[in-house]
Protein backbone atom coordinates (compact mmCIF):
# COMPACT_ATOMS: atom_id res chain seq x y z
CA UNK A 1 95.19 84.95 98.41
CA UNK A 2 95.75 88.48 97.01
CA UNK A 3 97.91 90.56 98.67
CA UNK A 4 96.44 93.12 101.25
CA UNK A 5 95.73 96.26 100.44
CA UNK A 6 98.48 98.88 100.99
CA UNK A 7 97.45 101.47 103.99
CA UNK A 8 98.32 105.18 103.80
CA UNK A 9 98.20 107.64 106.43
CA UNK A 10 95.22 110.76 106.00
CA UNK A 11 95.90 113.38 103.37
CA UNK A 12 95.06 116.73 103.10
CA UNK A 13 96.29 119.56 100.81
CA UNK A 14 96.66 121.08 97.85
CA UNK A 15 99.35 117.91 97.05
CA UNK A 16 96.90 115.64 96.73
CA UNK A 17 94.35 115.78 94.04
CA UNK A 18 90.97 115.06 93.72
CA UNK A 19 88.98 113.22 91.23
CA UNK A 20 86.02 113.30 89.02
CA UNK A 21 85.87 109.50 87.99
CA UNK A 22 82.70 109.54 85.42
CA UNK A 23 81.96 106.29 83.63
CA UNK A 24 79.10 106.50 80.67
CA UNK A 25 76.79 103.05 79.54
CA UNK A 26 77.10 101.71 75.65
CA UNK A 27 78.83 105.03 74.53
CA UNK A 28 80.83 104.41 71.14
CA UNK A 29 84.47 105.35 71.05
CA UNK A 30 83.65 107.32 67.97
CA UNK A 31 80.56 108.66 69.02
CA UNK A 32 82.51 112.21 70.14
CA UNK A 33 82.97 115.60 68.71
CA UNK A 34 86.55 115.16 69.59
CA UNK A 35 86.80 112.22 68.07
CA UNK A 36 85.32 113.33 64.48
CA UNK A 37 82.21 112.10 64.50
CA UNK A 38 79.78 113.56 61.39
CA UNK A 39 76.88 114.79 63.72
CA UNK A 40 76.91 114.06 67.35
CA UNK A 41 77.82 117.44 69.58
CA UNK A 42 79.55 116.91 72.67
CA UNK A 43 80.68 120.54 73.67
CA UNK A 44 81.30 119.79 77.20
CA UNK A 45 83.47 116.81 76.48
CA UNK A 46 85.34 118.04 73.81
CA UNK A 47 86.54 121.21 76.07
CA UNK A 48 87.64 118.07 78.67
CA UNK A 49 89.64 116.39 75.73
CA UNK A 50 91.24 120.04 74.82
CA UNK A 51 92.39 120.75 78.24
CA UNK A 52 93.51 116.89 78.95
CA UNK A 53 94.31 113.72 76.93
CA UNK A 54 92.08 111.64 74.75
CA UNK A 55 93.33 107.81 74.28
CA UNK A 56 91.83 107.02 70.80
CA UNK A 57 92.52 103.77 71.02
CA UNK A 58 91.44 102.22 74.50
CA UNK A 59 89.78 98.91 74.94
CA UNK A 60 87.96 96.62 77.89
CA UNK A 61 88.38 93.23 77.94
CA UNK A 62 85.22 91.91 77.12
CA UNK A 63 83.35 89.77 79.74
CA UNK A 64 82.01 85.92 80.39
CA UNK A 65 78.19 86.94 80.49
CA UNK A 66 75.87 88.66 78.42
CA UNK A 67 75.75 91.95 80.68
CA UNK A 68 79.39 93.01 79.72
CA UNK A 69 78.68 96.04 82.15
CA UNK A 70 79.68 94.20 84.78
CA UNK A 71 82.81 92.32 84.14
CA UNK A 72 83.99 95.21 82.17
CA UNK A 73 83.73 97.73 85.49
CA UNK A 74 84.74 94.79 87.20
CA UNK A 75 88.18 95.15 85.53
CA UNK A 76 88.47 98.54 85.96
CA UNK A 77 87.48 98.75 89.48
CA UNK A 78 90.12 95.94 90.21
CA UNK A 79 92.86 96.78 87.61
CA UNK A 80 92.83 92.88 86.89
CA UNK A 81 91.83 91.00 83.76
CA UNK A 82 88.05 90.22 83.71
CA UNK A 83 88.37 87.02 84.92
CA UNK A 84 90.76 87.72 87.98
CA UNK A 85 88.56 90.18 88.66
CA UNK A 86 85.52 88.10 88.48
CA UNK A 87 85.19 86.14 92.15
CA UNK A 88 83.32 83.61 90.78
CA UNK A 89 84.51 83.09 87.94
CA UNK A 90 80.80 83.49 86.54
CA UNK A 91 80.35 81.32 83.05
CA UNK A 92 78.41 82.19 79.97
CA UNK A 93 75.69 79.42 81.30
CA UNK A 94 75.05 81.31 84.22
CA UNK A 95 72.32 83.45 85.34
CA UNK A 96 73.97 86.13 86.99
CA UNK A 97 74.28 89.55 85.34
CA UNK A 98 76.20 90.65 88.03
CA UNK A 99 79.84 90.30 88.53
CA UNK A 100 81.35 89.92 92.07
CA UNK A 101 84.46 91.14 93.11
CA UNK A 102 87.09 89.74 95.37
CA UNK A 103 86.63 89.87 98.42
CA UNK A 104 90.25 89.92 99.37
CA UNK A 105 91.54 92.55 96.69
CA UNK A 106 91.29 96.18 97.16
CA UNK A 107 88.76 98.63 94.25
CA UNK A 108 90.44 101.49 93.35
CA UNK A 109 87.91 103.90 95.13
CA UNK A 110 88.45 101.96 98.39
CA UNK A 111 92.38 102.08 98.09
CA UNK A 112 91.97 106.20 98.24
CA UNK A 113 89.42 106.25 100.66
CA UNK A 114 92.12 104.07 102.68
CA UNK A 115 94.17 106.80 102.11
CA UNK A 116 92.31 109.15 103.55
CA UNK A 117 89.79 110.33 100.50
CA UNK A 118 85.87 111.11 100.66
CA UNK A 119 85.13 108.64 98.59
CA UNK A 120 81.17 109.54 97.19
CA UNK A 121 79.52 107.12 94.69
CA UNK A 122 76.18 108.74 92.88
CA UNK A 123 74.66 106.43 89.82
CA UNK A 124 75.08 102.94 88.79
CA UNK A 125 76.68 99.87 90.84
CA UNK A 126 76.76 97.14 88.79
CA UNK A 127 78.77 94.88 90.95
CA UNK A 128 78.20 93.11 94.61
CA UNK A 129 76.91 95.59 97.36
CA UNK A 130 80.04 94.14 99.63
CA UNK A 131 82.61 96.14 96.95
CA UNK A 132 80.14 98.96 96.92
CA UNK A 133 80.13 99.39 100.97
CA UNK A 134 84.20 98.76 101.48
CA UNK A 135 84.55 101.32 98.39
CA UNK A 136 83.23 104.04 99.27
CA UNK A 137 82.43 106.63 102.49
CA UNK A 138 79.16 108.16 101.13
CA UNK A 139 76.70 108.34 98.34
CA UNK A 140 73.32 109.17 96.92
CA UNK A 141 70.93 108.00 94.45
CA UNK A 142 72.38 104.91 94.21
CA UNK A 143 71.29 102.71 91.32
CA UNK A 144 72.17 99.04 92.47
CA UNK A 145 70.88 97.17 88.99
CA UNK A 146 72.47 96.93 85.15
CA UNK A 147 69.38 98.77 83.34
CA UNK A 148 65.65 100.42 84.16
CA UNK A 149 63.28 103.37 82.90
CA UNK A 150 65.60 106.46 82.87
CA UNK A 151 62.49 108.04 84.43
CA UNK A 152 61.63 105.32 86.86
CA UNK A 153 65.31 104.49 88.52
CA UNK A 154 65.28 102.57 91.58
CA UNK A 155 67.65 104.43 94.02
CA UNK A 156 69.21 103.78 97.23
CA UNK A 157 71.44 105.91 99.14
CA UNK A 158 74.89 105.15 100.91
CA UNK A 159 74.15 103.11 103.78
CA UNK A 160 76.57 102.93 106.70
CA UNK A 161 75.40 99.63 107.77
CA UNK A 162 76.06 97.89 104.13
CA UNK A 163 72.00 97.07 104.05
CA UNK A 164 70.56 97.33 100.79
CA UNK A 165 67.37 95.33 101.30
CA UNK A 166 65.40 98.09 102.04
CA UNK A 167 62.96 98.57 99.25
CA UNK A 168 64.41 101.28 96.73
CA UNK A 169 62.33 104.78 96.28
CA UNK A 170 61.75 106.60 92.82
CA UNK A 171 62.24 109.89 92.17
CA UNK A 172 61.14 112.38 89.65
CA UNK A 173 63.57 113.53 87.11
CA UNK A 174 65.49 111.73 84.47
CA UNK A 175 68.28 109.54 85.25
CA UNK A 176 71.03 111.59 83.98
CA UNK A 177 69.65 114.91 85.92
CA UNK A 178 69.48 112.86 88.98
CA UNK A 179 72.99 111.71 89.32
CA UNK A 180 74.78 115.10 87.81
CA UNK A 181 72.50 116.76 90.67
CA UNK A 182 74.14 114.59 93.52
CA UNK A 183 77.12 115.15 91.86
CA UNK A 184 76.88 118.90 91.95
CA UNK A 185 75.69 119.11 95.43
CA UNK A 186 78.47 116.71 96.30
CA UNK A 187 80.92 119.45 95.17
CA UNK A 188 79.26 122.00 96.77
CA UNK A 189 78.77 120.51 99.97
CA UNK A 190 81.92 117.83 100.59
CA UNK A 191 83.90 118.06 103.44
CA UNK A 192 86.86 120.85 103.27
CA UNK A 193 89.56 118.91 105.25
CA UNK A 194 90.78 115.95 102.74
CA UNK A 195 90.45 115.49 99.06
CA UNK A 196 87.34 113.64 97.58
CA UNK A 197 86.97 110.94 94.51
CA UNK A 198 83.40 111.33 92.99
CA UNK A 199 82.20 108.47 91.19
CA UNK A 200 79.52 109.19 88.70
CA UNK A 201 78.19 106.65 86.91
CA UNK A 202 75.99 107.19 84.66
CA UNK A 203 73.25 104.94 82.88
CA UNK A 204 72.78 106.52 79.69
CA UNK A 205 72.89 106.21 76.66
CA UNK A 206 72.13 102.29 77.35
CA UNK A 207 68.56 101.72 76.25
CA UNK A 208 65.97 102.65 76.54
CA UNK A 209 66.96 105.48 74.31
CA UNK A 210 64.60 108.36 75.53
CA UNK A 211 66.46 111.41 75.36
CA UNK A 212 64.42 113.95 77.29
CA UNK A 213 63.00 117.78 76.15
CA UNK A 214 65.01 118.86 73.04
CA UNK A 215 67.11 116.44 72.71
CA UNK A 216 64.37 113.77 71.42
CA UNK A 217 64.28 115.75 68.31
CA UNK A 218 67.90 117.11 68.13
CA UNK A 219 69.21 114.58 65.25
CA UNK A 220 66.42 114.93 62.40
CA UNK A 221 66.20 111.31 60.61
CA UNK A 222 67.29 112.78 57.35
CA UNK A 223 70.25 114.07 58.45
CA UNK A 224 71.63 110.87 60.79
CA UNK A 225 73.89 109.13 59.00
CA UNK A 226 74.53 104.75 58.85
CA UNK A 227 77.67 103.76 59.94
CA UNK A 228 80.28 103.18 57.82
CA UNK A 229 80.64 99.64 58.29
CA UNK A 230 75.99 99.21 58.14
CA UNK A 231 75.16 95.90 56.99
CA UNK A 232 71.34 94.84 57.21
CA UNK A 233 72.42 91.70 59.25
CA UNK A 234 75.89 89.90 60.73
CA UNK A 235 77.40 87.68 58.31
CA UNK A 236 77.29 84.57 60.36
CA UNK A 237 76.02 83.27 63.74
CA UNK A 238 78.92 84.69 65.72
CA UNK A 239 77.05 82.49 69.02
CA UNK A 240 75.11 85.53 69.92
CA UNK A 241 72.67 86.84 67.50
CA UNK A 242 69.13 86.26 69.39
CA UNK A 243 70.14 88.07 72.78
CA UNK A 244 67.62 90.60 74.08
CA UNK A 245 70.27 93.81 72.54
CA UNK A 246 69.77 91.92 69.39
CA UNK A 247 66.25 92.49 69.04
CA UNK A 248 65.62 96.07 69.75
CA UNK A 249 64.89 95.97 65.87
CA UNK A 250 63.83 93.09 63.87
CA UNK A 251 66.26 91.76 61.56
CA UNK A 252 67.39 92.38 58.52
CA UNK A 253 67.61 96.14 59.48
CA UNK A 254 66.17 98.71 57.82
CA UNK A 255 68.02 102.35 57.17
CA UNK A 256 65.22 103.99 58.57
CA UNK A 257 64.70 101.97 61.81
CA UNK A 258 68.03 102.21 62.11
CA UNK A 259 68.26 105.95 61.76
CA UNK A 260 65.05 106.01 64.33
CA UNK A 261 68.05 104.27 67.13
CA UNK A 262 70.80 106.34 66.14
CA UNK A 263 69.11 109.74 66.71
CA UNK A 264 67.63 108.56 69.77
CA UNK A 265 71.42 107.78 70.67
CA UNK A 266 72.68 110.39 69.80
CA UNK A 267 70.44 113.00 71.67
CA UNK A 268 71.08 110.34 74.85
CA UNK A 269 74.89 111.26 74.31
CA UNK A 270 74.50 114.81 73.75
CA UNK A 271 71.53 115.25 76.74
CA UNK A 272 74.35 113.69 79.37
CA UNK A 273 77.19 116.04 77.91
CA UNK A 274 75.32 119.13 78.96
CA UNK A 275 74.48 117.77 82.17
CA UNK A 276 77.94 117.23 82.86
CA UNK A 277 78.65 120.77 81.46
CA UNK A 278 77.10 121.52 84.80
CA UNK A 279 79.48 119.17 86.92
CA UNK A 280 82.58 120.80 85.38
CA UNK A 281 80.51 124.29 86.07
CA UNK A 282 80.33 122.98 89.50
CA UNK A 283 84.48 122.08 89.65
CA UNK A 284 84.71 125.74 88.23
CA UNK A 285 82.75 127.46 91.05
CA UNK A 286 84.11 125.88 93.85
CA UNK A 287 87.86 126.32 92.38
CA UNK A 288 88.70 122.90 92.00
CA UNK A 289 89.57 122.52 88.74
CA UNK A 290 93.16 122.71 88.91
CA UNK A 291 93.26 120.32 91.79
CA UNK A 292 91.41 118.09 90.28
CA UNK A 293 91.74 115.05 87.99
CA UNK A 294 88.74 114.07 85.81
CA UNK A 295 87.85 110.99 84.08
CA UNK A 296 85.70 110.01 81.16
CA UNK A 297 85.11 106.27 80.17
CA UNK A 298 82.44 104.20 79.29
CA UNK A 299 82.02 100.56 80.31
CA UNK A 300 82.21 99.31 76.67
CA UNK A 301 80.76 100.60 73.21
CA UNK A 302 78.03 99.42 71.06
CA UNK A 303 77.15 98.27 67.82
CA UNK A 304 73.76 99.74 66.87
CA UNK A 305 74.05 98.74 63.12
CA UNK A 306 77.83 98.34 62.58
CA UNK A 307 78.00 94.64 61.08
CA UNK A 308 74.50 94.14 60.92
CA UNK A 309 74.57 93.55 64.91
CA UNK A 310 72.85 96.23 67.74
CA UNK A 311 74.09 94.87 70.50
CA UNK A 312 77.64 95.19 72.28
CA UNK A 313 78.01 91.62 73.20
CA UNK A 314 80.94 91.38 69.85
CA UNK A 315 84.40 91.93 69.87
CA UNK A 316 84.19 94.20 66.53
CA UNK A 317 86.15 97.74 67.22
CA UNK A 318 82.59 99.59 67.46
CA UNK A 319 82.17 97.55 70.98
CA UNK A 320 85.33 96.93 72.43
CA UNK A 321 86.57 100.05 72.12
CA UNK A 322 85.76 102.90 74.51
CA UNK A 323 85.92 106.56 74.51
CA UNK A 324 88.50 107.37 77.31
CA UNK A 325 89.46 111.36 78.20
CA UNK A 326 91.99 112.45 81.19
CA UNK A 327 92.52 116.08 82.57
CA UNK A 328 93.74 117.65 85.27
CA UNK A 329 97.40 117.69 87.06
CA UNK A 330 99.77 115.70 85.90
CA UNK A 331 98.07 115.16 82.40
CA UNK A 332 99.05 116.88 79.03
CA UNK A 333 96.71 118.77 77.74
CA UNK A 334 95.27 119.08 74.34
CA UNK A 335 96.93 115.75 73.47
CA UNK A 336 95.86 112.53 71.39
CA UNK A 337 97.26 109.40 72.37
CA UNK A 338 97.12 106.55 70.00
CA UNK A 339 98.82 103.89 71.78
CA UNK A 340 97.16 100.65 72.92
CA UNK A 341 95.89 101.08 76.84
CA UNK A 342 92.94 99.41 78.22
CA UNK A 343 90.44 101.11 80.46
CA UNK A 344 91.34 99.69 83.70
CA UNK A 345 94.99 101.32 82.90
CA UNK A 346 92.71 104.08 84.91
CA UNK A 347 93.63 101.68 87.95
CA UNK A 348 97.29 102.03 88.14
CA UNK A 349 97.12 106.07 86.12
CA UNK A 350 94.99 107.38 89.39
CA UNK A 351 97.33 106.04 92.05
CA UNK A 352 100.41 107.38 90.53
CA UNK A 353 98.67 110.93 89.89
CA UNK A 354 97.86 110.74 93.32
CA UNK A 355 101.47 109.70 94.66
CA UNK A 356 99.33 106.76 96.24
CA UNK A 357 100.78 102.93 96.50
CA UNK A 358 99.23 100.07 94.53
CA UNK A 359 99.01 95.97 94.62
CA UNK A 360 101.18 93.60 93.19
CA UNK A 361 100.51 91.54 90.43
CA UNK A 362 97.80 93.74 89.39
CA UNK A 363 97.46 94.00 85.28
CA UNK A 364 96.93 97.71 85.14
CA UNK A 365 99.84 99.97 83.57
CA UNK A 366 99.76 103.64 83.86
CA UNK A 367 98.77 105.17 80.87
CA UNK A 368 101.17 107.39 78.53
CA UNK A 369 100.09 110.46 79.95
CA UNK A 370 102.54 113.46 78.21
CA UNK A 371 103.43 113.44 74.48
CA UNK A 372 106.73 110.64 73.42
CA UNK A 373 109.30 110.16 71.22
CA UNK A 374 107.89 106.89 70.80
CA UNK A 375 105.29 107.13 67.89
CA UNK A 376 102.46 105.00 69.94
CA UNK A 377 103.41 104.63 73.37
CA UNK A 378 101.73 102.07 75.33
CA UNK A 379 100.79 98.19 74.85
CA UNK A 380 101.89 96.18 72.15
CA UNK A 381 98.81 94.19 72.25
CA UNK A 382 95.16 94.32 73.12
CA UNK A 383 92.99 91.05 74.05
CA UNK A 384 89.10 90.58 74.86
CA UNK A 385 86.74 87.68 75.11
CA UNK A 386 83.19 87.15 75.26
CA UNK A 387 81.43 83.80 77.17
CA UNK A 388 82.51 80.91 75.36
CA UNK A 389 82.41 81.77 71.80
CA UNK A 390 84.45 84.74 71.08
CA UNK A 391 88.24 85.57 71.85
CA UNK A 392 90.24 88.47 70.03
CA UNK A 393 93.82 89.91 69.75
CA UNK A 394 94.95 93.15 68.58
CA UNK A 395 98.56 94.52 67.71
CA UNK A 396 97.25 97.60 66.82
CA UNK A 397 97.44 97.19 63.09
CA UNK A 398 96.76 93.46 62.73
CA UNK A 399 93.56 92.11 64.30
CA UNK A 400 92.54 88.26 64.85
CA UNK A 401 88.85 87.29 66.04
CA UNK A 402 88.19 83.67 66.89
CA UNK A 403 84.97 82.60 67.03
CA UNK A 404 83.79 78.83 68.37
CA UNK A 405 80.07 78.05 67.34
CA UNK A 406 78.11 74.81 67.45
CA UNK A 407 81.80 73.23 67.37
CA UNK A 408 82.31 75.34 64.24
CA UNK A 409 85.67 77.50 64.52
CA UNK A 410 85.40 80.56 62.43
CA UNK A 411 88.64 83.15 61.92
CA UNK A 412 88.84 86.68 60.97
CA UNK A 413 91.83 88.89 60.24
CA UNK A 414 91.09 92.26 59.73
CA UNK A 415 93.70 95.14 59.10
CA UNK A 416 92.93 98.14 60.97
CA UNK A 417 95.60 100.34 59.50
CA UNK A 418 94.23 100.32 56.69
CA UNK A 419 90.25 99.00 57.08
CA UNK A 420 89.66 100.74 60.53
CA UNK A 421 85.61 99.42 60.10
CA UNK A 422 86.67 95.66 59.75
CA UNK A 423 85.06 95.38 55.84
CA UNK A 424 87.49 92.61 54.83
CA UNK A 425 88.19 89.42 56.37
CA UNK A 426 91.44 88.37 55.39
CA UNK A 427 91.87 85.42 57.13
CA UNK A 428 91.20 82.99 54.31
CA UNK A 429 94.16 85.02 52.23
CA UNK A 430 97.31 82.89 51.57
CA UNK A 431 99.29 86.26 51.68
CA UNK A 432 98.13 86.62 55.69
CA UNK A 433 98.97 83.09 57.06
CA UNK A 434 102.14 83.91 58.86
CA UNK A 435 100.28 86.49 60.54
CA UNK A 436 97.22 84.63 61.04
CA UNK A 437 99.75 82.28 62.96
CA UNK A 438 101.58 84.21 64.56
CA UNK A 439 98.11 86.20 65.99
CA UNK A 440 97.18 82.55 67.26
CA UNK A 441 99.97 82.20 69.38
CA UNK A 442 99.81 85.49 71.41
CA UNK A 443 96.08 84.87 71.96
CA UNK A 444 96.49 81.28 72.96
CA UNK A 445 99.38 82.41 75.62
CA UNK A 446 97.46 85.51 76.97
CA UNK A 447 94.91 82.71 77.84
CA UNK A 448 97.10 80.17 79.52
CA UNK A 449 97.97 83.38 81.13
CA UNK A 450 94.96 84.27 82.48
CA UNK A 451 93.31 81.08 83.27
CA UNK A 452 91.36 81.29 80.04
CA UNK A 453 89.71 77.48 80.56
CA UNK A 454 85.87 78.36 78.61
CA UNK A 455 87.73 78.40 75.11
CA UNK A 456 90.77 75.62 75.31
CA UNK A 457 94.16 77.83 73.30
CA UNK A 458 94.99 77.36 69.64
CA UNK A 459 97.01 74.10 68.80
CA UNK A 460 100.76 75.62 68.95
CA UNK A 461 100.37 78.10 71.45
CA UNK A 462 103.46 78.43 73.96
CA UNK A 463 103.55 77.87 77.28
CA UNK A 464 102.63 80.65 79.78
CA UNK A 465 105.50 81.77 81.73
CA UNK A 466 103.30 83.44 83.89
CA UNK A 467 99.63 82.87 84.96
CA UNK A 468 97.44 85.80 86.62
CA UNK A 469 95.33 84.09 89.18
C-alpha cells in the first residue's frame, strides 16, 4: 500500500508559483536549435532554454508495451520507475496501449491541486481516466487516446462527474492550434485567487507527420540532412523490427524517403514551437512570467533513420533520450546541465520549487537546478527497458544494451564519450570486458530492485538491498 498522499492547506500569492508543464510526442533530444541541431528552428524554445536550464542529457525509462507513451508519462506523472508506476504491471504480450496508474499513489498534478492549485489539463491523456479525474480541477479539448488525424482529434472536455463515455466531438483546426488555444484562453481566463498548473500535452510531432500551411514545405529535401548514425536497416533483429513505427517506410531505407520523414518532422517540430511562442506570449501579457515555472519534455524520442530503425520502441540514445528545458523561479538561467537526470526528476523538481511536500519512497530526485562545482551533477547511472527483449545501463560515458531474442542474448557496449551516435559495438573487445562486467552487475541489481521479473538478471548480479514495489 503506498503511502497517502500528503495534504496541504490552500495557497495563494505571489510565494507560490505557477506552472506551465508542456510535454511534446516522439520529439528527439537533438532535434533543438538549442541543442545544435544543423536545420531545425525552434525560436520559441530556444529563448525558454536561454532564460532557464536545458538538461542535455535526460532519459525515460523505457516501457513494457509497444506504446512507450504511456509507461513513459506514467513515470513521470508518478515519479516511480515504469513498472511501479504501472498498476498492472502490463506485459509485452498484452493488448493494452494504455498504462494505468495506481490507484493508491498520488500524480504530481493532483498533489498541487491538493494543495490548493487550478489544476487545467488541455491535450493528450494517455493513461486511465480515474488518474485523469483525481488529477486535475478542469480542462478542455481533452484527447483521451495515444495517436489520431492531427485534423480529426477526438476531444472531450473536463468532466466533473469522471464520465468519459460520452461520444467525443471533432473540431476544426489542427491539433497543435487546438490545445495552445485552450491553453491561451486558460491563461487569460483562470481564476485570480490561487496559482494554476497547466498541463499541455501535445500530440505532435508523433505521426502522422502533416505539418500544416508553411511549414509542409519549410525543410526543402535537398537541404535535410541523414543522421549521423543513418544506416539503411538495424543490424540485427533487436525483437522489434516489424512493429507498425517500423513500417512507415519499407525497408532497407532509402535517403530520399527518408529525407521525405525528416522534413515532415521537422516542420511538425517547428509548427508546435510557434504555437507555443503564443503560450509564452500569453504568460507575457497576463504578467506571469516571473511567477511562473515552465516545463518542456517530451515523452521519449525517436529514431526515424538512426540505426536503420524509425520507430522509438529501442533503447539507442536517439529514443531514450529526451529534450528537457526548465525556467522560471528558482531555476538558473541560460545554463546547460550535463548530468544524468531522468524525466520524471520533474516529479520531485516541481514540489520543491513550489515549497510543496512529496511521498516516500518515490524514485524521483530533484534535478541540479543552478550551476556546481561538481563537473556533472546528478545520477551516476541511467537504466531503461523495453517489453521483454531489451534492458540498458548508462554511466554516462560507458553504455551496455542487452538484448534477449528467440533465446538469443546479444550485448552491446558503446562509448558515448567518445562515439555519442553508438557506431561501434565494443562489446566483443577483450580490452572492454571488465567493463562489460562490471555494466552487468549494476543492470542486473537495478532489476532485482525494481521487480524487473520479464528479463531474469545477469548471472553474478548482487543482491538488491532494496526493492521498489
Amino acid at each position: 500500500m503506498a503511502d497517502s498522499p500528503p495534504s496541504s492547506p490552500p495557497l495563494s500569492g505571489r510565494s507560490s508559483p505557477n506552472v506551465v508543464f508542456i510535454i511534446a510526442d516522439d520529439h528527439r533530444h537533438d532535434a533543438l536549435g538549442s541543442s545544435g541541431h544543423p536545420v531545425v528552428q525552434t525560436p520559441h524554445l530556444d529563448a525558454l532554454a536561454a532564460r532557464g536550464t536545458q538538461f542535455t542529457h535526460a532519459y525515460h525509462m523505457g516501457g513494457l508495451i509497444a506504446a512507450v507513451c504511456s509507461p513513459a508519462r506514467a513515470s513521470l506523472l508518478t515519479g516511480r520507475n515504469v513498472i511501479a508506476a504501472d498498476a498492472a504491471k502490463v506485459a509485452s504480450s498484452s493488448p493494452s496501449c494504455t498504462v494505468s496508474l495506481p490507484a493508491d499513489w498520488p500524480t504530481l498534478p493532483q498533489l498541487f491541486r491538493q494543495a490548493g492549485y487550478e489544476t487545467f489539463i488541455t491535450g493528450k491523456w494517455h493513461n486511465d481516466r480515474a488518474a485523469l479525474h483525481r488529477s486535475f480541477s478542469a480542462g478542455r479539448r481533452i484527447f483521451l487516446g495515444g495517436m489520431s488525424d492531427h485534423t480529426r482529434v477526438p476531444l472531450h472536455d473536463y468532466a466533473d462527474n469522471g464520465d468519459y463515455s460520452v461520444p467525443p466531438r471533432f473540431e476544426p483546426g489542427f491539433s497543435t492550434e487546438l490545445f495552445c488555444d485552450a491553453a491561451v484562453d486558460f491563461l487569460a481566463q483562470r481564476p485570480h485567487d490561487r496559482p494554476f498548473f497547466l498541463y499541455l500535452s501535445l500530440t505532435s510531432p508523433h505521426d502522422p507527420r502533416t505539418p500544416p500551411g508553411k511549414f509542409a514545405a519549410m525543410y526543402p529535401l535537398g537541404s535535410t540532412p541523414l543522421p549521423d548514425n543513418f544506416s539503411p536497416d538495424h543490424a540485427f533483429d533487436n525483437g522489434e523490427i516489424s512493429i507498425r513505427d517500423e513500417v512507415l517506410a519499407s525497408k532497407p531505407l532509402r535517403p530520399d524517403v527518408l529525407r521525405t520523414h525528416l522534413a515532415a518532422y521537422y516542420g511538425m517540430i517547428s509548427h508546435h514551437d510557434a504555437q507555443l511562442g503564443r503560450v509564452f506570449d500569453a504568460l507575457r501579457t497576463a504578467k506571469l512570467e516571473a511567477d511562473t515555472i515552465v516545463v518542456y519534455v517530451s515523452d521519449h524520442g525517436l529514431a526515424l533513420g538512426s540505426h536503420g530503425l524509425l520507430g522509438k520502441q529501442n533503447l539507442y540514445e536517439h529514443s531514450v533520450r529526451v529534450p528537457l528545458l526548465l525556467a522560471g523561479p528558482g531555476v538558473a538561467p541560460a545554463h546547460r546541465a550535463p548530468g544524468l537526470v531522468y524525466s520524471m526528476d520533474l516529479f520531485a523538481t516541481l514540489l520543491q520549487l513550489a515549497r510543496l511536500p512529496q511521498p516516500s519512497r518515490i524514485e524521483s530526485q530533484p534535478l541540479p537546478l543552478a550551476p556546481s562545482d561538481t563537473p556533472k551533477p546528478g545520477r551516476d547511472s541511467i537504466f531503461a527497458l523495453y517489453k521483454d527483449c531489451q534492458r540498458m545501463v548508462s554511466d554516462g560515458r560507458w553504455k551496455l544494451i542487452r538484448y534477449r531474442v528467440n533465446g538469443i542474448e546479444r550485448l552491446q557496449l558503446f562509448d558515448l564519450e567518445n562515439d555519442p551516435h553508438e557506431l561501434s559495438d565494443l562489446a566483443a573487445m577483450p580490452a572492454h570486458q571488465t567493463t562489460l562486467q562490471r555494466l552487468l552487475i549494476r543492470l542486473g541489481d537495478w532489476q532485482n530492485a525494481v521487480g524487473d521479473r520479464w528479463m531474469p538478471p545477469a548471472a553474478g548480479s548482487s543482491p538488491a538491498t532494496s526493492v521498489v514495489q
